[in-house]
PDB file of N, CA and C in Angstrom:
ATOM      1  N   UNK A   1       0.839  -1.172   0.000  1.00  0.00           N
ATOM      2  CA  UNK A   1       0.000   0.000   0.000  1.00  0.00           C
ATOM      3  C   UNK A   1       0.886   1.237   0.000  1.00  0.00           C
ATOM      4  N   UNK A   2       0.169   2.348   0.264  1.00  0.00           N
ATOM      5  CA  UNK A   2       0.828   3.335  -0.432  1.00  0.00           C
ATOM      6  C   UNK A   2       1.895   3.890   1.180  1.00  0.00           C
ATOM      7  N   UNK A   3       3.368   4.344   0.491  1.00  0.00           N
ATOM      8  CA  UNK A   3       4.385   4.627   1.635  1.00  0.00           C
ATOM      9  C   UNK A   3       4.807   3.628   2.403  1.00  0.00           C
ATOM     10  N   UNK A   4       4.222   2.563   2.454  1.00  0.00           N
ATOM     11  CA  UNK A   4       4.520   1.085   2.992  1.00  0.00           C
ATOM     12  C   UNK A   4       5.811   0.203   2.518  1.00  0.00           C
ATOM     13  N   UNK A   5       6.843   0.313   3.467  1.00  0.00           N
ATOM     14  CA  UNK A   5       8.132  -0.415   2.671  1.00  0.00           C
ATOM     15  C   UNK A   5       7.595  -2.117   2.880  1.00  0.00           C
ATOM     16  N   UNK A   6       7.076  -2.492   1.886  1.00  0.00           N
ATOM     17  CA  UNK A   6       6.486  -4.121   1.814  1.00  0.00           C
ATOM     18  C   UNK A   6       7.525  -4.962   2.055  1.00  0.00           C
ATOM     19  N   UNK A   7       8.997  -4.754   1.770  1.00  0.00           N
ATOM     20  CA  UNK A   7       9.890  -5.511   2.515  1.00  0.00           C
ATOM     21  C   UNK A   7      10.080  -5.697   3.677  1.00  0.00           C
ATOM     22  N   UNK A   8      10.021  -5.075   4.707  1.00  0.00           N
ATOM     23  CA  UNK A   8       9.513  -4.649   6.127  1.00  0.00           C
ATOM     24  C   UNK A   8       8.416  -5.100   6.720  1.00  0.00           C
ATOM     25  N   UNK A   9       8.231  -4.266   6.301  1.00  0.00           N
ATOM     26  CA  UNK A   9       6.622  -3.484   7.185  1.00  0.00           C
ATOM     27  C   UNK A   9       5.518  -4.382   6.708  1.00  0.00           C
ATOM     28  N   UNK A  10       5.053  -5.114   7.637  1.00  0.00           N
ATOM     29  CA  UNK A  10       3.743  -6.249   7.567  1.00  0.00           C
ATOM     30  C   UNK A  10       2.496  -5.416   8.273  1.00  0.00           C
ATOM     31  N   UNK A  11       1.641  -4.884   7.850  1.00  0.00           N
ATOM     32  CA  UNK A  11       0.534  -4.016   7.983  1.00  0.00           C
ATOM     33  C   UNK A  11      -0.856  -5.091   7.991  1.00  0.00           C
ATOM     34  N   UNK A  12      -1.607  -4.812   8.354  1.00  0.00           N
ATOM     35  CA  UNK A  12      -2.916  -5.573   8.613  1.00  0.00           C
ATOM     36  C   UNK A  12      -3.951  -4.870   7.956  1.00  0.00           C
ATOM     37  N   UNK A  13      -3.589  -3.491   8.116  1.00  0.00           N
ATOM     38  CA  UNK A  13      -4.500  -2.248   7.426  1.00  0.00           C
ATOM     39  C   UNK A  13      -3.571  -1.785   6.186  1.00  0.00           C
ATOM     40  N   UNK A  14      -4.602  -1.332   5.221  1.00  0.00           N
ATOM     41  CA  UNK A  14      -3.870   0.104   4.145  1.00  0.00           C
ATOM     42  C   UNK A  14      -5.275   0.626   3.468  1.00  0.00           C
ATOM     43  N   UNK A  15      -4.924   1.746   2.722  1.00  0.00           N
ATOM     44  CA  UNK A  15      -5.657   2.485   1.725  1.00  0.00           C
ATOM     45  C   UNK A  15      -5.010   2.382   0.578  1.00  0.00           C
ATOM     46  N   UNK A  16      -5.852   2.530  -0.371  1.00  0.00           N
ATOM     47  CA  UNK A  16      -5.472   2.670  -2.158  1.00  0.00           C
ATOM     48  C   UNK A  16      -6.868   3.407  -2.728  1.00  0.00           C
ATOM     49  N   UNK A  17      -6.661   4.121  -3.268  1.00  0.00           N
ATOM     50  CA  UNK A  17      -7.590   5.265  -4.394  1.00  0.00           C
ATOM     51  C   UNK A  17      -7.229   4.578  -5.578  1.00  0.00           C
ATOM     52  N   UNK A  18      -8.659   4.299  -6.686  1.00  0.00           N
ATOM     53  CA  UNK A  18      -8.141   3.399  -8.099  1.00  0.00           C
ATOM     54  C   UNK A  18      -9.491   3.677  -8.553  1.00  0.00           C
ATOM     55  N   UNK A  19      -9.907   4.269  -9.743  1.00  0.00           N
ATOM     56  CA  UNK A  19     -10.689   4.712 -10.768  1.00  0.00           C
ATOM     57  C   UNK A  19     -12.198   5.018  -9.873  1.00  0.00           C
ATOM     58  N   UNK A  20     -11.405   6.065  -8.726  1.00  0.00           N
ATOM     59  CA  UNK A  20     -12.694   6.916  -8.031  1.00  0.00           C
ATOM     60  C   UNK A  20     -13.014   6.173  -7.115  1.00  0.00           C
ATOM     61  N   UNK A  21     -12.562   4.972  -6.701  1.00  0.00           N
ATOM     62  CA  UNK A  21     -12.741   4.090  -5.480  1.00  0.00           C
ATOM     63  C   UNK A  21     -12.171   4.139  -4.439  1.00  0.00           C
ATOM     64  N   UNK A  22     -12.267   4.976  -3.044  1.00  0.00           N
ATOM     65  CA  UNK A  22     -11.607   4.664  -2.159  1.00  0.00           C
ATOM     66  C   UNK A  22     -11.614   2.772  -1.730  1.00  0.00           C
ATOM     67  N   UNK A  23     -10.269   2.078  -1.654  1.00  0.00           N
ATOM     68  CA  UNK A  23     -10.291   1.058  -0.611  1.00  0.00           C
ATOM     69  C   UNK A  23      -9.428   1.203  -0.040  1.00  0.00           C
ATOM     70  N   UNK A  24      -9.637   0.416   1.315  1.00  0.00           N
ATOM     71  CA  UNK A  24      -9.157   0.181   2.562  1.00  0.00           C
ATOM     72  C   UNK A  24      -9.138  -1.093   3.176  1.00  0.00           C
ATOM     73  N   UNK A  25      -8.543  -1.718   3.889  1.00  0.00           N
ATOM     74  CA  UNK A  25      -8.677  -3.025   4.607  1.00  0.00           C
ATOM     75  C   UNK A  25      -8.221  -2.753   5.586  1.00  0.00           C
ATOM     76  N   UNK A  26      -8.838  -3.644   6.440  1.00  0.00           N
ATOM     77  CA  UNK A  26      -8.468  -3.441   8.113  1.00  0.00           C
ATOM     78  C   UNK A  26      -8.628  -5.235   8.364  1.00  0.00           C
ATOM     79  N   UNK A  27      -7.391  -6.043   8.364  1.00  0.00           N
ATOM     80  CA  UNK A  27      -7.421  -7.266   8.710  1.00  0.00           C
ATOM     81  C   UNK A  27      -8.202  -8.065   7.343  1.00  0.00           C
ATOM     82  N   UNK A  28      -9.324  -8.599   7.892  1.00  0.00           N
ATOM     83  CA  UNK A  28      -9.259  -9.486   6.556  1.00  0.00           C
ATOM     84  C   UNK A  28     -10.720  -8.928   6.157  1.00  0.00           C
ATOM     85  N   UNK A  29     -11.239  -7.761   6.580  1.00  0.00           N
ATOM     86  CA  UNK A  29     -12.074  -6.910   6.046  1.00  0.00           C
ATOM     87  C   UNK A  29     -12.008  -5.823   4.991  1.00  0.00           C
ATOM     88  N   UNK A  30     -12.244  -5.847   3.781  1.00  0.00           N
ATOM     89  CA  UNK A  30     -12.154  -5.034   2.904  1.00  0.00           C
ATOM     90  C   UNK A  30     -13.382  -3.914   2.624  1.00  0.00           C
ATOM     91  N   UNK A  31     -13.070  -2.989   2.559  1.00  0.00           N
ATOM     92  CA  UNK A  31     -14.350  -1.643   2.251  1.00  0.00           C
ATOM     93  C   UNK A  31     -14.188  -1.215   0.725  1.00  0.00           C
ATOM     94  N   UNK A  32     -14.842  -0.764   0.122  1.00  0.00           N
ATOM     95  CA  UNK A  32     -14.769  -0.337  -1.333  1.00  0.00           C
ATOM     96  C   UNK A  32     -15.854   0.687  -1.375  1.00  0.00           C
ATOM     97  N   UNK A  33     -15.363   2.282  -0.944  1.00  0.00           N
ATOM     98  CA  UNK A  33     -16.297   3.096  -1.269  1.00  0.00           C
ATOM     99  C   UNK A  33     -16.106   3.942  -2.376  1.00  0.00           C
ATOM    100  N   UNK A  34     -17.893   4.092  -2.770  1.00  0.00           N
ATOM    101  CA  UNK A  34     -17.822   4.862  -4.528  1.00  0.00           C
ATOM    102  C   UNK A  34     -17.813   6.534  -4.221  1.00  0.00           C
ATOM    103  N   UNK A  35     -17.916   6.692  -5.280  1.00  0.00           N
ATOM    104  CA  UNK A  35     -17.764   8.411  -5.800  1.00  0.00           C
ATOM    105  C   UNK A  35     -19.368   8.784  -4.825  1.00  0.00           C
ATOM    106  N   UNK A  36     -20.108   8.241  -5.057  1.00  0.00           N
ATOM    107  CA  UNK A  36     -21.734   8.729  -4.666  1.00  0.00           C
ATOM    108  C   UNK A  36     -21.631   8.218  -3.332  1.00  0.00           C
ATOM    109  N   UNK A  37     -21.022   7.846  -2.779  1.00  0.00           N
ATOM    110  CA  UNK A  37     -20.594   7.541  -0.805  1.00  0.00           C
ATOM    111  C   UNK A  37     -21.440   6.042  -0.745  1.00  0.00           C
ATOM    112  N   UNK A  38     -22.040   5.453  -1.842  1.00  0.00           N
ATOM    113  CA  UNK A  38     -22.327   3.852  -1.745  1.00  0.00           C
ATOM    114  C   UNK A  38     -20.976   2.864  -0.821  1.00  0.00           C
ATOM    115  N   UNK A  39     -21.434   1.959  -0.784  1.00  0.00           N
ATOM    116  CA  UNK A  39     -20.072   1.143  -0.249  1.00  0.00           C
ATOM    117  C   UNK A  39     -20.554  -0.238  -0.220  1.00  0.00           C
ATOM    118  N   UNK A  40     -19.315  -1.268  -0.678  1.00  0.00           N
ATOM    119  CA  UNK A  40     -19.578  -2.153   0.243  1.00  0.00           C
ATOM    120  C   UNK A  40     -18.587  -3.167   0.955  1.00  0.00           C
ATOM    121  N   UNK A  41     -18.866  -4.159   1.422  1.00  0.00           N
ATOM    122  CA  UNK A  41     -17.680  -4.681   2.151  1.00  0.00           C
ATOM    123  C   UNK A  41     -17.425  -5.937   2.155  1.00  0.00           C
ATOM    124  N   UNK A  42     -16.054  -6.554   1.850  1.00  0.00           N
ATOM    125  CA  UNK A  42     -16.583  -8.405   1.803  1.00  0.00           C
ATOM    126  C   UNK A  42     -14.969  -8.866   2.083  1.00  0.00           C
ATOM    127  N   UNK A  43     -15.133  -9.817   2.620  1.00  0.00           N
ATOM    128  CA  UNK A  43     -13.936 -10.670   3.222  1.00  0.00           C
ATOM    129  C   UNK A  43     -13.018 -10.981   2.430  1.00  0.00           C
ATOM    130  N   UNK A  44     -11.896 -10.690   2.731  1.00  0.00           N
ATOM    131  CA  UNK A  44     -10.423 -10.842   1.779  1.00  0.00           C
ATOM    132  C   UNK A  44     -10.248 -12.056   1.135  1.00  0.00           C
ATOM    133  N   UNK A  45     -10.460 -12.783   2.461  1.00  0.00           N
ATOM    134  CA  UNK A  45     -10.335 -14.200   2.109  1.00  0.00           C
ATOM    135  C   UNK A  45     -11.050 -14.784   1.392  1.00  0.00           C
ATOM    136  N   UNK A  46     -12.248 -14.855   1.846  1.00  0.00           N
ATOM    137  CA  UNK A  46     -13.352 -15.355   1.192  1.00  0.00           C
ATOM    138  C   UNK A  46     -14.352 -14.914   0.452  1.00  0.00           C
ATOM    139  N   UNK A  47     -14.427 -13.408   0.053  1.00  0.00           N
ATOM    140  CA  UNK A  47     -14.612 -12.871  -1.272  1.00  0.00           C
ATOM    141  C   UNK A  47     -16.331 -12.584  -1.327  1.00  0.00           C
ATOM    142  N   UNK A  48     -16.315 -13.027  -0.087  1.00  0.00           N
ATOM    143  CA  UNK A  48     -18.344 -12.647   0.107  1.00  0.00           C
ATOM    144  C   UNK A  48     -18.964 -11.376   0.768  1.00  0.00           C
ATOM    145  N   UNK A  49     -19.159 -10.865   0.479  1.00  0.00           N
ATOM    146  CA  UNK A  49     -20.493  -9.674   1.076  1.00  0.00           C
ATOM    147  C   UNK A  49     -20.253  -9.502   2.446  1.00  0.00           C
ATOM    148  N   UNK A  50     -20.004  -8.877   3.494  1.00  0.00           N
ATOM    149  CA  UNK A  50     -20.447  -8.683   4.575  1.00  0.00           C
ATOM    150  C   UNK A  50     -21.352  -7.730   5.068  1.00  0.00           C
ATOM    151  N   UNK A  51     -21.977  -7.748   5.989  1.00  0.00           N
ATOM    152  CA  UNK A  51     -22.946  -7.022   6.648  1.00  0.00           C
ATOM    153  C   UNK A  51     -22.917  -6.518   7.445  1.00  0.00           C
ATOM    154  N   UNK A  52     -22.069  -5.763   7.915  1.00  0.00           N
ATOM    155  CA  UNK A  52     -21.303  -5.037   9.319  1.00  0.00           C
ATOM    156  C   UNK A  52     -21.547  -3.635   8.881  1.00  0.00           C
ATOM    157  N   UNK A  53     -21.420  -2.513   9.830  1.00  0.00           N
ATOM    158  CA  UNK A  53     -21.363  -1.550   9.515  1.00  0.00           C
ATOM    159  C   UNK A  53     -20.200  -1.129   9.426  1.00  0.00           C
ATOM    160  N   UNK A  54     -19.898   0.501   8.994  1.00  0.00           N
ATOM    161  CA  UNK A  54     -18.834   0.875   8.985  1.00  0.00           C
ATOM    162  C   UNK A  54     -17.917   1.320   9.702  1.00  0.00           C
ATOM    163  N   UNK A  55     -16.843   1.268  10.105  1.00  0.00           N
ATOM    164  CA  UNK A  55     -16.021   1.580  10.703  1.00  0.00           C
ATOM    165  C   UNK A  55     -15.689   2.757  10.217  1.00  0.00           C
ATOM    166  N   UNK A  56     -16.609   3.906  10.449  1.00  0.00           N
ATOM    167  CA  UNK A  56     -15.946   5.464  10.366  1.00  0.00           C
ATOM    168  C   UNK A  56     -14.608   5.721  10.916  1.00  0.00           C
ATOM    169  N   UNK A  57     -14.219   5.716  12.412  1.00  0.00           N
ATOM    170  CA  UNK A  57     -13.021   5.854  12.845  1.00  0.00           C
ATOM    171  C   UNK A  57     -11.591   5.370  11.596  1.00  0.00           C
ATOM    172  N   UNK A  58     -11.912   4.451  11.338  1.00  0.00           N
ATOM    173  CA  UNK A  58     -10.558   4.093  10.831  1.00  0.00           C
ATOM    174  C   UNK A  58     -10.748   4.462   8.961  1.00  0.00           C
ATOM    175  N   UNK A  59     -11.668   4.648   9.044  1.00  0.00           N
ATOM    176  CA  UNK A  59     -12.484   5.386   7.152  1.00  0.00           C
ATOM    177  C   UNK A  59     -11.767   6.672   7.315  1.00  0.00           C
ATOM    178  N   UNK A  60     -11.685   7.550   8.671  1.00  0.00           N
ATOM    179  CA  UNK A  60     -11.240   8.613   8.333  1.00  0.00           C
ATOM    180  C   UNK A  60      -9.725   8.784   8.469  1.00  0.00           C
ATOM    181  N   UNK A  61      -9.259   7.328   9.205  1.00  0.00           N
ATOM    182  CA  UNK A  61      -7.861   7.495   9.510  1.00  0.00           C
ATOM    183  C   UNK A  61      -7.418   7.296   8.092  1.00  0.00           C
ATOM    184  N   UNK A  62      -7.686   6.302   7.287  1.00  0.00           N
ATOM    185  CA  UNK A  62      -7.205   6.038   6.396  1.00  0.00           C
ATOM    186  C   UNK A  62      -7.652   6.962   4.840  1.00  0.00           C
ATOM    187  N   UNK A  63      -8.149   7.995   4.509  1.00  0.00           N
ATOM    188  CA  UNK A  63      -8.354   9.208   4.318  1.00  0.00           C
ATOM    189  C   UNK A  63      -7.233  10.200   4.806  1.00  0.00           C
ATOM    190  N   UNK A  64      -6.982  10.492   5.749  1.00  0.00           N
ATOM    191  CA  UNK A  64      -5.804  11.300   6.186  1.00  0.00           C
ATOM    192  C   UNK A  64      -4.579  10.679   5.792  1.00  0.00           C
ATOM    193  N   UNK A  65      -4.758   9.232   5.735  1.00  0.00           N
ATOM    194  CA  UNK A  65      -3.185   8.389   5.301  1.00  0.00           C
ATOM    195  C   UNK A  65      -3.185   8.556   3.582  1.00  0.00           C
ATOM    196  N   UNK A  66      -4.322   8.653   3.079  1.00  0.00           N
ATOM    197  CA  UNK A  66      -4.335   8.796   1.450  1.00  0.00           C
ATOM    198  C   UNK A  66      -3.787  10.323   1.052  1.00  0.00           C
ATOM    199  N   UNK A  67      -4.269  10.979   2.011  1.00  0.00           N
ATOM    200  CA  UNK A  67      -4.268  12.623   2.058  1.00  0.00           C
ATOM    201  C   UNK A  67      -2.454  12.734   1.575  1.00  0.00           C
ATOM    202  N   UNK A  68      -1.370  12.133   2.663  1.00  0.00           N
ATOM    203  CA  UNK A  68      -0.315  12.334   2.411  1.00  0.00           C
ATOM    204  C   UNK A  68       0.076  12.533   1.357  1.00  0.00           C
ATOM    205  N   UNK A  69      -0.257  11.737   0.426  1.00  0.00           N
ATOM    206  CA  UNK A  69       0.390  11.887  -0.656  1.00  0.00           C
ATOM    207  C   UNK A  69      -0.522  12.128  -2.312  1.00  0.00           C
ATOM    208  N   UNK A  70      -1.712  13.221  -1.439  1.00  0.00           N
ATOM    209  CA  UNK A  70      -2.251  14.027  -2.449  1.00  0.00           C
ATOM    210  C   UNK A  70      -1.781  15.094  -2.725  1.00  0.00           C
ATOM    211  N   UNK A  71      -1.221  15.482  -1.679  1.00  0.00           N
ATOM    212  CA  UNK A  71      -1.394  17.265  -1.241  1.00  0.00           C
ATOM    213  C   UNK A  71       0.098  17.789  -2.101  1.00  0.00           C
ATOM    214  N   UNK A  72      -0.405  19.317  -2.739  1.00  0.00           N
ATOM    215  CA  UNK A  72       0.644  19.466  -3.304  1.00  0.00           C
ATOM    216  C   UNK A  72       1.756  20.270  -2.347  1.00  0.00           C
ATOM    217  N   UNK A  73       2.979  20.450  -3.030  1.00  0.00           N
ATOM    218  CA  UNK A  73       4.016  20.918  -2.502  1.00  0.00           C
ATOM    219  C   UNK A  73       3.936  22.318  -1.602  1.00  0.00           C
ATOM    220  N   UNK A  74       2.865  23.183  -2.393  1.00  0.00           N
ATOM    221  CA  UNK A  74       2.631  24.483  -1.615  1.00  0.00           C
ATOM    222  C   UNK A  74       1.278  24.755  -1.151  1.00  0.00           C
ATOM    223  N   UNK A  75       1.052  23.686  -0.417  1.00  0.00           N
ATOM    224  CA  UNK A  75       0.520  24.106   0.389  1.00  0.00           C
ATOM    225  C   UNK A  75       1.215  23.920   1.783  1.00  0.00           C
TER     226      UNK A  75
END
């Protein structure tokens, strides 16, 4: 994921932005939110639907972690 030295650094969580899609994973939970704030969510592993709600807290942490490396130089 993004800033993540993958040689290293074994993370459980990350973010990635990809054709207007925020995703995120947190363990073996994956989120996939759209442009229109739809979402949905389904197991890494096993590739099915889940039904949980969202984990705002860590939606916005990982938003601020995408942020890093939007922002331009002057600001």
């Amino acid at each position: 994921m993004l800033g993540k030295n993958l040689n290293t650094d074994y993370q459980q969580e990350g973010v990635n932005y990809s054709n207007g899609v925020l995703v995120t994973f947190k363990k073996d939970r994956i989120t996939l939110v759209n442009p229109d704030g739809s979402y949905k969510q389904m197991s890494g592993s096993e590739g099915f639907l889940l039904e949980q709600s969202l984990d705002i807290p860590f939606l916005i942490h990982s938003i601020k972690e995408l942020q890093k490396f939007t922002r331009s130089s002057g600001s």
